[in-house]
C-alpha atoms as a PDB file:
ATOM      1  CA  UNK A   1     125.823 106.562  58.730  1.00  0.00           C
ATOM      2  CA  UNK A   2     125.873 103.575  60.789  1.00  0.00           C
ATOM      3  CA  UNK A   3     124.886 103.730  64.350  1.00  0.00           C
ATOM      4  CA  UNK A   4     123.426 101.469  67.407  1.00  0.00           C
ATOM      5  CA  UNK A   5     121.235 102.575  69.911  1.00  0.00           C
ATOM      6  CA  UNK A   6     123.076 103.829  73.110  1.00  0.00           C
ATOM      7  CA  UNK A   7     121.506 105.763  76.204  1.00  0.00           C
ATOM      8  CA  UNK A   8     124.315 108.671  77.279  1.00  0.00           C
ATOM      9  CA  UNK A   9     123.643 109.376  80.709  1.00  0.00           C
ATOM     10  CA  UNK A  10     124.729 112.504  81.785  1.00  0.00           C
ATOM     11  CA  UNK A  11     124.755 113.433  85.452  1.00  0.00           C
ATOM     12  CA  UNK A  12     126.261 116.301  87.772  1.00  0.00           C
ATOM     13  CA  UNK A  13     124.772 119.533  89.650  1.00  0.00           C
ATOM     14  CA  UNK A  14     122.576 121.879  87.997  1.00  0.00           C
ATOM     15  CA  UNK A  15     124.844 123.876  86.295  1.00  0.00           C
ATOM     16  CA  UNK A  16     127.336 121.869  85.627  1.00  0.00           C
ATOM     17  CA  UNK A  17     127.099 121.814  81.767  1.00  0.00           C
ATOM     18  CA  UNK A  18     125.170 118.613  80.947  1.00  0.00           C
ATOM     19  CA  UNK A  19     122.708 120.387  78.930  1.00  0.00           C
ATOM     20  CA  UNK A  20     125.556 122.654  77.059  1.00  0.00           C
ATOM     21  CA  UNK A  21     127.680 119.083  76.575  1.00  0.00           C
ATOM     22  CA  UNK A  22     124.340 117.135  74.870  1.00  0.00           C
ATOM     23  CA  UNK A  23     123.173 120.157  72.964  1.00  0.00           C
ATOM     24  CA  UNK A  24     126.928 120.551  71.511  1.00  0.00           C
ATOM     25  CA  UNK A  25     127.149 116.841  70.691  1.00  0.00           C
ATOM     26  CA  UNK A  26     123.334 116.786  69.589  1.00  0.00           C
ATOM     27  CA  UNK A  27     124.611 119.652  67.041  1.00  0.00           C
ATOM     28  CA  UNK A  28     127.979 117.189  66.150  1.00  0.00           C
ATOM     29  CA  UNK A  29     125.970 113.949  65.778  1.00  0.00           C
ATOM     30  CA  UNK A  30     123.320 115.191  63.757  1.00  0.00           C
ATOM     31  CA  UNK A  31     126.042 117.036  60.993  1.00  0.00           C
ATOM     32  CA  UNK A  32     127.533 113.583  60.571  1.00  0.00           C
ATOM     33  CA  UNK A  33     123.975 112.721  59.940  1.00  0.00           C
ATOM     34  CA  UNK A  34     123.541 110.261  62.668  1.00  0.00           C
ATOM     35  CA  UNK A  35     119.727 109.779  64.614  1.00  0.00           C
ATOM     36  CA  UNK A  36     119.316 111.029  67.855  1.00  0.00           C
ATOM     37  CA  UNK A  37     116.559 112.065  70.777  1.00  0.00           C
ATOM     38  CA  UNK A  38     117.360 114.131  73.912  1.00  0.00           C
ATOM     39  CA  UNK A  39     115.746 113.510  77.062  1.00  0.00           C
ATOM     40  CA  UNK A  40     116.492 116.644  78.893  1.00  0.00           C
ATOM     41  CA  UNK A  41     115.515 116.889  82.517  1.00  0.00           C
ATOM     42  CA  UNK A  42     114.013 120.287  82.660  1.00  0.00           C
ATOM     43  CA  UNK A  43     111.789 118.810  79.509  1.00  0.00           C
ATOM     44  CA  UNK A  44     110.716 115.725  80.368  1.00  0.00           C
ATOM     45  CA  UNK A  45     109.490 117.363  84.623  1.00  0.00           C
ATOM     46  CA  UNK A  46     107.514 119.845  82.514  1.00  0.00           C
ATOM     47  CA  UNK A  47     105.670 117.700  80.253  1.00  0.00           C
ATOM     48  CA  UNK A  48     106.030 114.031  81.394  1.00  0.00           C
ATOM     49  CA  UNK A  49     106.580 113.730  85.162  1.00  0.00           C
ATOM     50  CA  UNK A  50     104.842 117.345  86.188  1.00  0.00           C
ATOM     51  CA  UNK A  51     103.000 115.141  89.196  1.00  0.00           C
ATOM     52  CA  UNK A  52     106.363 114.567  90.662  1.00  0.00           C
ATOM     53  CA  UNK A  53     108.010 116.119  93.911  1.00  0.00           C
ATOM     54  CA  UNK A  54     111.899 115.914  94.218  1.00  0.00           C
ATOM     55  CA  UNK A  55     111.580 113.473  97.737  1.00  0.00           C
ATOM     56  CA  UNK A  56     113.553 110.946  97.217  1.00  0.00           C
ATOM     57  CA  UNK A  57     111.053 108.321  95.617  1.00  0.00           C
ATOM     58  CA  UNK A  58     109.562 110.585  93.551  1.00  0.00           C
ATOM     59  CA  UNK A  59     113.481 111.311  91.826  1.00  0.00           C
ATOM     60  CA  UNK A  60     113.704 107.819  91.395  1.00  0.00           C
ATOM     61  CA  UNK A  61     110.378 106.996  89.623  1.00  0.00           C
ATOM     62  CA  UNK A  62     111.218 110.438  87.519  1.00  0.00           C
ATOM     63  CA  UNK A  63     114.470 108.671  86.581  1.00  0.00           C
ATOM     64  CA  UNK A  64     112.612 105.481  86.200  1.00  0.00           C
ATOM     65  CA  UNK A  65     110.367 106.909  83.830  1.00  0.00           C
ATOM     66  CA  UNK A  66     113.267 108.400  81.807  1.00  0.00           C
ATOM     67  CA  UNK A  67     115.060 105.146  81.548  1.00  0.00           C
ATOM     68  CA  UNK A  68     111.838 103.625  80.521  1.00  0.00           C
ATOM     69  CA  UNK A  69     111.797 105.859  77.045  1.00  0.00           C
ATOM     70  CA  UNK A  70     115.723 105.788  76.784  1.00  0.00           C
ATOM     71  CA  UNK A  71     115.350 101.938  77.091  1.00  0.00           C
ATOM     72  CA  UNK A  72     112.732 101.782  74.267  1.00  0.00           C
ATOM     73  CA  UNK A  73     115.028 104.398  71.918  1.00  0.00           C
ATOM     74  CA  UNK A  74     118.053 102.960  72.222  1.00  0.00           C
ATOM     75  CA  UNK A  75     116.929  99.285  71.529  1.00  0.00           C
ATOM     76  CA  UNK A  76     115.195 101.004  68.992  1.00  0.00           C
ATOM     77  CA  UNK A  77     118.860 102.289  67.264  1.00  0.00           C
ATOM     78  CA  UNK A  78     118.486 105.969  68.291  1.00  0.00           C
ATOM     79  CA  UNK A  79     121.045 107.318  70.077  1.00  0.00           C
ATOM     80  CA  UNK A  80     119.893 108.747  73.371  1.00  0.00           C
ATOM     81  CA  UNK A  81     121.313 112.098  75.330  1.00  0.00           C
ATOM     82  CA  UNK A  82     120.122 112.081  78.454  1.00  0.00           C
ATOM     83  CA  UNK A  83     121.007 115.565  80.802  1.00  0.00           C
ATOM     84  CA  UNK A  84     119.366 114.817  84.060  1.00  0.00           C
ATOM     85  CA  UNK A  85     120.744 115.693  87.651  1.00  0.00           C
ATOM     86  CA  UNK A  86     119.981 111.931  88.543  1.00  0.00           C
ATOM     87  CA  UNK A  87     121.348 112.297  92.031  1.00  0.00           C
ATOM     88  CA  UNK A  88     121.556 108.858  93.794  1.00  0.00           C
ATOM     89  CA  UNK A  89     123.714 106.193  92.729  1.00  0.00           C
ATOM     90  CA  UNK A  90     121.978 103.428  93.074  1.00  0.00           C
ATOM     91  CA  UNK A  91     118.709 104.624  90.821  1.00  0.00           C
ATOM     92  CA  UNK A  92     121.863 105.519  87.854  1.00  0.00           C
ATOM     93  CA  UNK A  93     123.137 101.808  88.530  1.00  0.00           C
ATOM     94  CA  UNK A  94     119.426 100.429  88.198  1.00  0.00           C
ATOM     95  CA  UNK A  95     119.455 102.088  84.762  1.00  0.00           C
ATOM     96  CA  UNK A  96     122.172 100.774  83.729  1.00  0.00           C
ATOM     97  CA  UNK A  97     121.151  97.129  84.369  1.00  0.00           C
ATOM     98  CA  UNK A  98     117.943  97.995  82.949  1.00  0.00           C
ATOM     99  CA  UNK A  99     119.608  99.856  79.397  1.00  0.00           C
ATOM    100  CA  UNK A 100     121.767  97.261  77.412  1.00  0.00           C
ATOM    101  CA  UNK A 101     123.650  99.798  75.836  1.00  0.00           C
ATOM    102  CA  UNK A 102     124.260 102.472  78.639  1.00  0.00           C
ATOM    103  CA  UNK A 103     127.329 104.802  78.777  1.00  0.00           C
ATOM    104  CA  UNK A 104     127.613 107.401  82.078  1.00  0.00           C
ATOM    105  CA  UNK A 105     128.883 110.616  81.823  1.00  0.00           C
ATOM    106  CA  UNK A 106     130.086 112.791  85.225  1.00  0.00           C
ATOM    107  CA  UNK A 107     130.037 116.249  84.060  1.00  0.00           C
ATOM    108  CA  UNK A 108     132.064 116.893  87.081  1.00  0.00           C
ATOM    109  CA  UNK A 109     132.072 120.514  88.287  1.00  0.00           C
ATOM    110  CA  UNK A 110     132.567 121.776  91.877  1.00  0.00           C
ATOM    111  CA  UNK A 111     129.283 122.789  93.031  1.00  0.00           C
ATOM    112  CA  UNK A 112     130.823 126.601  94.004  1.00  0.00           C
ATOM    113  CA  UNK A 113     131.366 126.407  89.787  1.00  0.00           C
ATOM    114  CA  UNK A 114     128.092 125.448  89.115  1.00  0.00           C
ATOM    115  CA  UNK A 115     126.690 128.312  92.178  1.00  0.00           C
ATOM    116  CA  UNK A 116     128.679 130.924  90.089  1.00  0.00           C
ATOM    117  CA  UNK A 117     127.343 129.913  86.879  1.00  0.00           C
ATOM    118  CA  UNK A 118     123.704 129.932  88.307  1.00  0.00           C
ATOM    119  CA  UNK A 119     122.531 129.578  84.484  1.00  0.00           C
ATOM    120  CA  UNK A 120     118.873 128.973  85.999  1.00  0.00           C
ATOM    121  CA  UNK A 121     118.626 131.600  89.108  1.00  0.00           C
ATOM    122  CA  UNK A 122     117.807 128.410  91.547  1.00  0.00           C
ATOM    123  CA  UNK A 123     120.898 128.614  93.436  1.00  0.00           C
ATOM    124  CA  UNK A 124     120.137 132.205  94.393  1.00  0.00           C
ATOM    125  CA  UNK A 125     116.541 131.075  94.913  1.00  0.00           C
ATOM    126  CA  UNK A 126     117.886 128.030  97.455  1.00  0.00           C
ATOM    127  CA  UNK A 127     119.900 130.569  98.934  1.00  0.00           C
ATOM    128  CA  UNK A 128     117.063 133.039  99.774  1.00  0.00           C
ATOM    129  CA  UNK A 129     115.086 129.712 100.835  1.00  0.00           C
ATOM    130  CA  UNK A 130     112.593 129.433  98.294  1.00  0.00           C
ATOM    131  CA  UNK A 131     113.346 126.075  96.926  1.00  0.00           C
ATOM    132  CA  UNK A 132     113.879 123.086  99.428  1.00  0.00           C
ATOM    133  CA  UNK A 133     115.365 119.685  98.463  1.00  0.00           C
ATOM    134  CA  UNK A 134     118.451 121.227  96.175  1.00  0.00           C
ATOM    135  CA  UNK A 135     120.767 118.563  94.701  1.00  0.00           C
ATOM    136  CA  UNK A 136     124.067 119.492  96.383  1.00  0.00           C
ATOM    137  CA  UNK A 137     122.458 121.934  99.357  1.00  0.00           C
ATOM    138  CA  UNK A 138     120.335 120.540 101.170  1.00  0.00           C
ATOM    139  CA  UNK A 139     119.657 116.882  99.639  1.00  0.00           C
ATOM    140  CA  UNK A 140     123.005 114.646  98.364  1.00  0.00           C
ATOM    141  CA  UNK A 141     124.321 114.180  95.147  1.00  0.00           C
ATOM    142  CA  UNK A 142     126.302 111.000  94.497  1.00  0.00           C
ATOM    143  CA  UNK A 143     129.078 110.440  92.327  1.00  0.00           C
ATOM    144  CA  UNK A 144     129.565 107.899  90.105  1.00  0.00           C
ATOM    145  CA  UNK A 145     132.087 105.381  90.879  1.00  0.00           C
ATOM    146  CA  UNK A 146     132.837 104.393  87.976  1.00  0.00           C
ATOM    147  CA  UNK A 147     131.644 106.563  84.982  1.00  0.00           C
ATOM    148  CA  UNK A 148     132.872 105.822  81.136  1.00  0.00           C
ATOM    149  CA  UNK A 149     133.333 109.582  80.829  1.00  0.00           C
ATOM    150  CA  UNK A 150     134.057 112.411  82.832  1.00  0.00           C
ATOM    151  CA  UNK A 151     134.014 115.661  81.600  1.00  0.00           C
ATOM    152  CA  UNK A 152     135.581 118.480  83.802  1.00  0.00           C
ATOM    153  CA  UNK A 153     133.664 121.895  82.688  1.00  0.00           C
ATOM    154  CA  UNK A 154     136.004 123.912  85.114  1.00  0.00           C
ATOM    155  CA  UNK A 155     138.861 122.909  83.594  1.00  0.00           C
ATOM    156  CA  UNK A 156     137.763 121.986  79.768  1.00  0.00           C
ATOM    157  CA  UNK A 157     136.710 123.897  76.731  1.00  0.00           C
ATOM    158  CA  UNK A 158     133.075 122.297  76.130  1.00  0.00           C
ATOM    159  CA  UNK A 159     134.547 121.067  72.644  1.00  0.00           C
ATOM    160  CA  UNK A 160     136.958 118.816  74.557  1.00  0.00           C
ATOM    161  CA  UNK A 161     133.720 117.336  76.514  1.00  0.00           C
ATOM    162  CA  UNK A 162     131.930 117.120  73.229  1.00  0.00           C
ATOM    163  CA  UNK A 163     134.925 115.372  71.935  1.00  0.00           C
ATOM    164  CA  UNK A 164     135.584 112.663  74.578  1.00  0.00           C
ATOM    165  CA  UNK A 165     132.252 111.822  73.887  1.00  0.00           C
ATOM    166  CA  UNK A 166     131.615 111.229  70.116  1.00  0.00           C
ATOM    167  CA  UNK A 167     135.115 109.664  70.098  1.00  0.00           C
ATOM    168  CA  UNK A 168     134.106 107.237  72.989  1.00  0.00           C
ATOM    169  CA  UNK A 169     131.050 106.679  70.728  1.00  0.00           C
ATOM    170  CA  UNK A 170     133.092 105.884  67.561  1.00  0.00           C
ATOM    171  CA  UNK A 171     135.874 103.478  70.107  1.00  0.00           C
ATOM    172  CA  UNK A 172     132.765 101.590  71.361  1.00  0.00           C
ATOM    173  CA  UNK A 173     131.173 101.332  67.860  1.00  0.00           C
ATOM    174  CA  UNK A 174     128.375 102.966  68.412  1.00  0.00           C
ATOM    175  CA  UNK A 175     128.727 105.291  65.798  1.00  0.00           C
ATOM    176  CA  UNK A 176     130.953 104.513  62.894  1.00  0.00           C
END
């Protein structure tokens, strides 16, 4: 298969499916036999940015440090998921100035959907005031203004997300 490196930024509340949408497409890409790396956000705060808070400047070097491998992959000619909250919409516009080949994906869910789902627990856990700085609570979430993609996991079957996706990646010629 024929493929070029691309970084596919996922952002949206916790909950909101971006880890569902890359580990669906992960499962896609890799039966058509195409090279890939995820750089999930639960992942990479566990084993490469543990010393990090979730202030604001410690968010942005954690998404700093993410772009810095996804940058080094996809010029390498992986293909590069990337699931991460990624809150602020300046730090997602620095990445993509920094990543030549950079495609953003809102996985756009109201954050009552995402509250509801509670896949994790951590809503309840903001709720009973255990955890401070929540994306969406208590700190901000930006939207993107303009992404390539936006998948809407209220209203979509996760195989039409997965779809838009690999199809944008085949229209772009990223993958063949």
């Amino acid at each position: 298969m024929k493929q070029r490196g691309v970084a596919v930024w996922f952002t949206g509340f916790s909950g909101a499916g971006k880890s569902t949408i890359a580990d669906a497409l992960t499962e896609k890409l890799k039966t058509e036999g195409y090279q890939l790396e995820v750089l999930d956000g639960d992942e990479i705060r566990e084993n490469l940015t543990k010393d990090l808070g979730f202030s604001k400047e410690d968010r942005d070097t954690n998404i700093r440090r993410i772009g810095f491998v996804a940058k080094l992959l996809a010029r390498n000619g992986v293909i590069v998921l990337v699931p991460v909250i990624s809150p602020y919409r300046a730090i997602r516009e620095e990445m993509r100035a920094n990543i030549d080949n950079f495609l953003e994906v809102f996985v756009n869910a109201p954050l009552s959907v995402c509250e509801d789902r509670d896949v994790k627990g951590l809503y309840k856990q903001v709720r009973a005031g255990k955890i401070k700085q929540f994306t969406g609570i208590d700190d901000p979430y930006e939207p993107p203004a303009n992404p390539e993609i936006e998948c809407r996991t209220d209203l979509e079957e996760l195989s039409e997300s997965v779809d838009k996706i690999f199809n944008k990646l085949k229209e772009l010629e990223y993958i063949s």
